[in-house]
Protein backbone atom coordinates (compact mmCIF):
# COMPACT_ATOMS: atom_id res chain seq x y z
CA UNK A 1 0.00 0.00 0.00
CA UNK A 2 2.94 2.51 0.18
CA UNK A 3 2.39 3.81 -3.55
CA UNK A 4 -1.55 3.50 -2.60
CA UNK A 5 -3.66 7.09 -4.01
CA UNK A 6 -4.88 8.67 -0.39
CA UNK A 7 -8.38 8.97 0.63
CA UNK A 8 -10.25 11.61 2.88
CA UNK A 9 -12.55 9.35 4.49
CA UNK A 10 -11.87 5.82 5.54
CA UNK A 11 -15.47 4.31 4.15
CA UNK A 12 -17.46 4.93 1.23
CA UNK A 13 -21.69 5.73 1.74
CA UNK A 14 -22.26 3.73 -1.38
CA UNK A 15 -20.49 0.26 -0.04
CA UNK A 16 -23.03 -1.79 1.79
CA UNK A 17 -21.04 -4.61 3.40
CA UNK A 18 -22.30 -7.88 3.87
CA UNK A 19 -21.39 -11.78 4.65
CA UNK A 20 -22.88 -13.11 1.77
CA UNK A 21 -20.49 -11.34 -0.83
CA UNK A 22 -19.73 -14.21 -2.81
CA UNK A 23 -16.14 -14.08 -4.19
CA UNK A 24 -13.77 -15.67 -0.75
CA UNK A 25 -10.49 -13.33 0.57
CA UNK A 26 -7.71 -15.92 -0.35
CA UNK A 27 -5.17 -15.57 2.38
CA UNK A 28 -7.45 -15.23 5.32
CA UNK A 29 -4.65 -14.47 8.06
CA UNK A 30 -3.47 -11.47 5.96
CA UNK A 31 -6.70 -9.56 6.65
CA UNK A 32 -6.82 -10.52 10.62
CA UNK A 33 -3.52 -9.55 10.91
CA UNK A 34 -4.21 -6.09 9.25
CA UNK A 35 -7.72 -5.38 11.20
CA UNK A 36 -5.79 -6.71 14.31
CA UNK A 37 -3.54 -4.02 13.91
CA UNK A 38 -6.08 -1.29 12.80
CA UNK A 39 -8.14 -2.51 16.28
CA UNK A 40 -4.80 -1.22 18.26
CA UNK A 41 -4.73 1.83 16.41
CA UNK A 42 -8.52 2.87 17.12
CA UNK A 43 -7.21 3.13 20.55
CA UNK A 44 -6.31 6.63 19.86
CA UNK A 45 -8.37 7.30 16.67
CA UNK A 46 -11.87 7.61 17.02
CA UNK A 47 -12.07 8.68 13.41
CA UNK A 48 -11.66 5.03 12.07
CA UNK A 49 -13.81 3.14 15.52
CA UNK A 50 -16.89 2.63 13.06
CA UNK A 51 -15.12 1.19 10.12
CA UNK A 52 -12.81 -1.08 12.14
CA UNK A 53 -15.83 -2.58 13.98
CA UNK A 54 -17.16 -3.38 10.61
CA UNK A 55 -14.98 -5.08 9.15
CA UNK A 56 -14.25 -7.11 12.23
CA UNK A 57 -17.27 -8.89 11.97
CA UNK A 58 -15.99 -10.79 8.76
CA UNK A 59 -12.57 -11.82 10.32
CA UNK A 60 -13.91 -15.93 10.39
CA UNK A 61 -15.02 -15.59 6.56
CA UNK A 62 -13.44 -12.55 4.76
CA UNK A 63 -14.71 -11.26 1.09
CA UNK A 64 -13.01 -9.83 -1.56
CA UNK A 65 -15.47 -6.92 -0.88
CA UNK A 66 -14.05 -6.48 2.65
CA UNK A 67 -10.76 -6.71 1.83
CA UNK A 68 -11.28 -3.84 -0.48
CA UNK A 69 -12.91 -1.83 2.72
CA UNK A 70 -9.92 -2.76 4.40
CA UNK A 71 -7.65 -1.35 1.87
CA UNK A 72 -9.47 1.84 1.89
CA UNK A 73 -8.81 2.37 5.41
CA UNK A 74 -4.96 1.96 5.09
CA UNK A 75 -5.49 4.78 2.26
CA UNK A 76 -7.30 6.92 4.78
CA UNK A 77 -4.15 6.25 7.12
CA UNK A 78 -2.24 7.24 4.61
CA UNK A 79 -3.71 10.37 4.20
CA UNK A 80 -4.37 11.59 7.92
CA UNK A 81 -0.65 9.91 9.02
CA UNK A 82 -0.46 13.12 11.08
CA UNK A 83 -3.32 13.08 12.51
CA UNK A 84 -3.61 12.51 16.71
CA UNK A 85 -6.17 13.16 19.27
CA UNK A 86 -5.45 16.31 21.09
CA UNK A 87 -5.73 17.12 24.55
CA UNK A 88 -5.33 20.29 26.43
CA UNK A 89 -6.17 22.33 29.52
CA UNK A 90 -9.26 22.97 30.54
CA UNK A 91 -10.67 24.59 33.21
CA UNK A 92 -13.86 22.55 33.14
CA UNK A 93 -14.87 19.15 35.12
CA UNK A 94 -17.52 18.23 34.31
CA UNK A 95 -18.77 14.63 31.88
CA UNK A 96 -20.52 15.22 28.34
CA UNK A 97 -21.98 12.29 26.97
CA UNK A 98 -23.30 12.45 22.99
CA UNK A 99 -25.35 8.99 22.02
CA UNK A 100 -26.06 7.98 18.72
CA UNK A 101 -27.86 4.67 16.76
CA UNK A 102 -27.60 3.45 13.44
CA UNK A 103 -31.43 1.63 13.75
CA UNK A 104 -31.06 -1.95 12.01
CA UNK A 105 -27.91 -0.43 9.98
CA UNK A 106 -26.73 -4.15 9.58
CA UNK A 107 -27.88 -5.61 6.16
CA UNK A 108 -27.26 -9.10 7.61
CA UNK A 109 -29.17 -9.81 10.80
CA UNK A 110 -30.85 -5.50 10.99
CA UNK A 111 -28.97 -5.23 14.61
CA UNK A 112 -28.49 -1.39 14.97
CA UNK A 113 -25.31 0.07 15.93
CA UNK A 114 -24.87 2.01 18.97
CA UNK A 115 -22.37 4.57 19.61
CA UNK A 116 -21.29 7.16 22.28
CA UNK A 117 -18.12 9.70 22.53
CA UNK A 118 -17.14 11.24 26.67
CA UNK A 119 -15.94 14.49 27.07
CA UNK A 120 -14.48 15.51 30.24
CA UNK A 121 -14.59 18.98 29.96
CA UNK A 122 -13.23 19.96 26.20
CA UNK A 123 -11.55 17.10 26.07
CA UNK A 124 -12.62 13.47 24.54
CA UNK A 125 -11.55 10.85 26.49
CA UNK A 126 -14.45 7.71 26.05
CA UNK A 127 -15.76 6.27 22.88
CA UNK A 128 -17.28 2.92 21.45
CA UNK A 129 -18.88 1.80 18.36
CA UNK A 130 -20.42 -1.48 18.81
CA UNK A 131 -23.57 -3.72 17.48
CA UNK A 132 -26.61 -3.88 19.92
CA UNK A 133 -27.24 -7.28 21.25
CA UNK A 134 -30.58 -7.20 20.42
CA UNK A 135 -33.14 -6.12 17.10
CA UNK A 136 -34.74 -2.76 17.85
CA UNK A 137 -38.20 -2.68 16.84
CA UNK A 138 -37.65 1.00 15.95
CA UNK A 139 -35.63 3.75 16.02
CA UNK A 140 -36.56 5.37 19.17
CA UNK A 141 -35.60 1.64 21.09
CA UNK A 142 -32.18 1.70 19.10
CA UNK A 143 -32.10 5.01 20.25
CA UNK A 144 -33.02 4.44 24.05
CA UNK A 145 -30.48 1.09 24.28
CA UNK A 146 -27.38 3.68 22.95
CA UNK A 147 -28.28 5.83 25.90
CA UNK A 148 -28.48 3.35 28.55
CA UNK A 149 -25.45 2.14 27.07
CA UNK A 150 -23.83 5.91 27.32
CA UNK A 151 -25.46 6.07 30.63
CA UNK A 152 -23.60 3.09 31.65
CA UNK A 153 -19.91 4.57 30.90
CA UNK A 154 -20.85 8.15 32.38
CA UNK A 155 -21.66 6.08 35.67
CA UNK A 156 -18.06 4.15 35.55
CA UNK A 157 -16.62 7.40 34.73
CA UNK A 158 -18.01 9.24 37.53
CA UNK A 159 -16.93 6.35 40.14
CA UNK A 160 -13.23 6.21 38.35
CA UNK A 161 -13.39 10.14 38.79
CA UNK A 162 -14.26 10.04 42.53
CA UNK A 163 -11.48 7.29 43.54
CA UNK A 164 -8.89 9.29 42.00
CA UNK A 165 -9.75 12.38 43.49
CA UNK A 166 -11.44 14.11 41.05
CA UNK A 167 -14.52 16.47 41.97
CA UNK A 168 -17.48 16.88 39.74
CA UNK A 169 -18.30 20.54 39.70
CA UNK A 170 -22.32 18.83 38.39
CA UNK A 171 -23.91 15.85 36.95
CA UNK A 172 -22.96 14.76 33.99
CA UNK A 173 -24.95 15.61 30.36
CA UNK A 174 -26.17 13.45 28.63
CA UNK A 175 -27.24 14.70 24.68
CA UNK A 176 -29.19 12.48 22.51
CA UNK A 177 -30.91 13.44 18.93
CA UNK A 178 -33.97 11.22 19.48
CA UNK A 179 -36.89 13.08 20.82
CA UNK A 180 -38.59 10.21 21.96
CA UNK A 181 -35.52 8.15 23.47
CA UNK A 182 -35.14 11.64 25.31
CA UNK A 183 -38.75 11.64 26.82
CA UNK A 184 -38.34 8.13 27.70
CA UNK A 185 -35.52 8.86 30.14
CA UNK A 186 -37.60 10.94 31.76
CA UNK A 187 -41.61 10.00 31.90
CA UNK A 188 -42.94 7.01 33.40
CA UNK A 189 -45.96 7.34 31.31
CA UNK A 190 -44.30 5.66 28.18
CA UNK A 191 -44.06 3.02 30.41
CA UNK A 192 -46.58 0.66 28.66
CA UNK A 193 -45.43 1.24 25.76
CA UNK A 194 -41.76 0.19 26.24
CA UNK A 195 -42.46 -3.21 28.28
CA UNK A 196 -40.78 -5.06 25.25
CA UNK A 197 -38.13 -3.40 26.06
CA UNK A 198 -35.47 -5.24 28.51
CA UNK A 199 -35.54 -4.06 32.06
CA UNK A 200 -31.42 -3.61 31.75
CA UNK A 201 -32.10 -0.03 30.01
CA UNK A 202 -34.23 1.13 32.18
CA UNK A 203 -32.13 2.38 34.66
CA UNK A 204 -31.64 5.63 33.11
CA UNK A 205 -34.96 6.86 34.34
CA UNK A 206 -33.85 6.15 37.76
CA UNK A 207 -30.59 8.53 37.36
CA UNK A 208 -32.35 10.94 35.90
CA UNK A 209 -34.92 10.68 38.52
CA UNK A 210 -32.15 10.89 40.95
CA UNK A 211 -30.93 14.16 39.47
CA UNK A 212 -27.69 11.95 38.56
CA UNK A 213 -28.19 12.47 35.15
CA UNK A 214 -29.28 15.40 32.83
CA UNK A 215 -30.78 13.66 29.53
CA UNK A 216 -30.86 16.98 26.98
CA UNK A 217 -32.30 16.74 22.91
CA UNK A 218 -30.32 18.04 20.34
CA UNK A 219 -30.26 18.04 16.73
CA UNK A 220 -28.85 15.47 14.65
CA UNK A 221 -26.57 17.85 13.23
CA UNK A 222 -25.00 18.42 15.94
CA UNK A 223 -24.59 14.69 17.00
CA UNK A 224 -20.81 14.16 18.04
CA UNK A 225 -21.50 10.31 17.74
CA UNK A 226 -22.87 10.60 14.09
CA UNK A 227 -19.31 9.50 13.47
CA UNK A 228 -19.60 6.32 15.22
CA UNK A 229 -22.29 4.90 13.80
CA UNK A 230 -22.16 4.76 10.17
CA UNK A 231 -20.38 6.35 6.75
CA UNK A 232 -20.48 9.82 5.65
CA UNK A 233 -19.45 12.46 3.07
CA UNK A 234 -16.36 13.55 3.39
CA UNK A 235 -17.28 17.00 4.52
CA UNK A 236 -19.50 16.27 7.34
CA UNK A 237 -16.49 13.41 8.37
CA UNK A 238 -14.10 16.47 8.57
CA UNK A 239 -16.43 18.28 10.75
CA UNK A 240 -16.98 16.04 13.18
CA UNK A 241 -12.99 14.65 13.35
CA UNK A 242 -12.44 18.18 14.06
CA UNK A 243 -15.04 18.41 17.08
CA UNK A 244 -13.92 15.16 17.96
CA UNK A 245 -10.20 17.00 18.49
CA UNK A 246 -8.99 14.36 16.46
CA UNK A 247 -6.48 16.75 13.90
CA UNK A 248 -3.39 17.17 12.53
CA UNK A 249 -0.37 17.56 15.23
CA UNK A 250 0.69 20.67 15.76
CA UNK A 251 3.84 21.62 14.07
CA UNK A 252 5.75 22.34 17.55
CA UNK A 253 5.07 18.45 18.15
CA UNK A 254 6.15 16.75 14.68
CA UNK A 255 9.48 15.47 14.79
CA UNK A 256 11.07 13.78 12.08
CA UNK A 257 12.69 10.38 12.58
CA UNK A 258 15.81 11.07 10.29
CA UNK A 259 17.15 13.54 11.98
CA UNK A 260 16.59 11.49 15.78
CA UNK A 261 18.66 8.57 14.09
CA UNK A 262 20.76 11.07 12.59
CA UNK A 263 21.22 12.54 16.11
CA UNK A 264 21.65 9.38 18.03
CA UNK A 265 24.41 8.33 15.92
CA UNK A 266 26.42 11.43 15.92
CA UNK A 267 26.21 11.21 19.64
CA UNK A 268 27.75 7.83 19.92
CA UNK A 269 30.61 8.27 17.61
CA UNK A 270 31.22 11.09 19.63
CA UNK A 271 31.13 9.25 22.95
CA UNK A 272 33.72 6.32 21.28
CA UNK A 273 35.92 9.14 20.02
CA UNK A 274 36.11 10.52 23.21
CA UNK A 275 36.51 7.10 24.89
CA UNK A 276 39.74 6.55 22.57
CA UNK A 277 41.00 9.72 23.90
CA UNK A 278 40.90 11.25 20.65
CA UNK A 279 38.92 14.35 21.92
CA UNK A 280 40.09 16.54 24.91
């Protein structure tokens, strides 16, 4: 892939991935080995989370089709290579959730995805991009099991938070682009109609109840987690990257590896020079 032609976004919208592509990946361990890797390097790149979860679910059986996917990502790589999540100072300490679903996204089995990013004050710290365990009957129950989900992490974060010393200046925000996932959190009256629904998600009425939890709407262009859930155009990629903080590194931080080897080596003839007593 090193003479590969760069890409701005690491999936296409047109490319609808499924198992029963027909033509079979021939060297099988080739493409774990690569999405192995790329599962390491989501770690720190939230950009490529979505993509990398989908093609993981063909490591048993790979296509030629996903192969291709896979490909597209290294381009991608290849394009934002300086790219790096940023962190900096902020004065704030408080948790913002965002919490997104891609209802019965999956061609295959029509599992949604579910997908949430953490702030802690201006800077992102949590994200996930996973398949629901379950089929959502609609999009406001894909909607509701992605906040529960969300609601889950804020809680761990707030206990992590509190044994490490860390005071929350208020409860933790929780925004969601689903009007009726967002009354739902909030008013037992829906009750009836969400009985289907497992117990498990529930909870979140309870924090929010509690005052443990602030459940807000907002609208779906504004949704952090868009990213997370499923392709998009290159320019709305770009705009969320951005207000994900995931950019390119500064130019005070780039270094280039040349001229540290270069360096290094220069130092160590020097030190045998001086070791010879060649230098005084």
């Amino acid at each position: 892939m090193d003479g590969a032609k760069p890409c701005s976004t690491p999936m296409s919208t047109i490319v609808a991935l499924t198992a029963t592509d027909t033509e079979a990946f021939d060297d099988p361990t080739l493409y774990r080995n690569i999405v192995g890797g790329l599962h390491y390097l989501s770690f720190t790149r939230p950009d490529i989370a979505f993509v990398v979860h989908r093609v993981s679910k063909f490591m048993h059986q790979p296509k030629q089709s996903h192969w291709i996917c896979v490909k597209r990502i290294l381009r991608y790589l290849k394009h934002s290579i300086s790219y790096c999540l940023l962190l900096s100072c902020s004065s704030s300490s408080t948790f913002q959730a965002f919490s997104d679903a891609d209802w019965a996204g999956d061609i295959d089995d029509r599992r949604s995805v579910g997908a949430y990013c953490v702030f802690l004050g201006s800077n992102l710290i949590s994200w996930r991009s996973k398949q629901q365990v379950t089929v959502a009957r609609s999009n406001t129950e894909a909607e509701y099991k992605a906040l529960a989900n969300t609601a889950a992490e804020l809680q761990w974060l707030q206990f992590l938070a509190a044994k490490i010393g860390l005071h929350l200046s208020q409860s933790p925000t929780l925004w969601c682009d689903n009007i009726g996932a967002t009354y739902l959190s909030s008013n037992p009256v829906f009750h009836a109609r969400t009985k289907h629904i497992e117990i498990g998600f529930h909870f979140v009425r309870d924090l929010v109840s509690k005052k443990k939890l602030t459940v807000n709407f907002l609208s779906s262009c504004d949704q952090l987690a868009d990213l997370l859930t499923k392709p998009l155009s290159a320019a709305r990629f770009n705009f969320l990257c951005s207000n994900l903080n995931v950019r390119n590194l500064p130019f005070r931080l780039r270094g280039r590896v040349e001229d540290i080897i270069k360096s290094t080596e220069d130092n160590i003839i020097t030190e045998d020079k001086h070791d010879q007593g060649l230098l005084s």
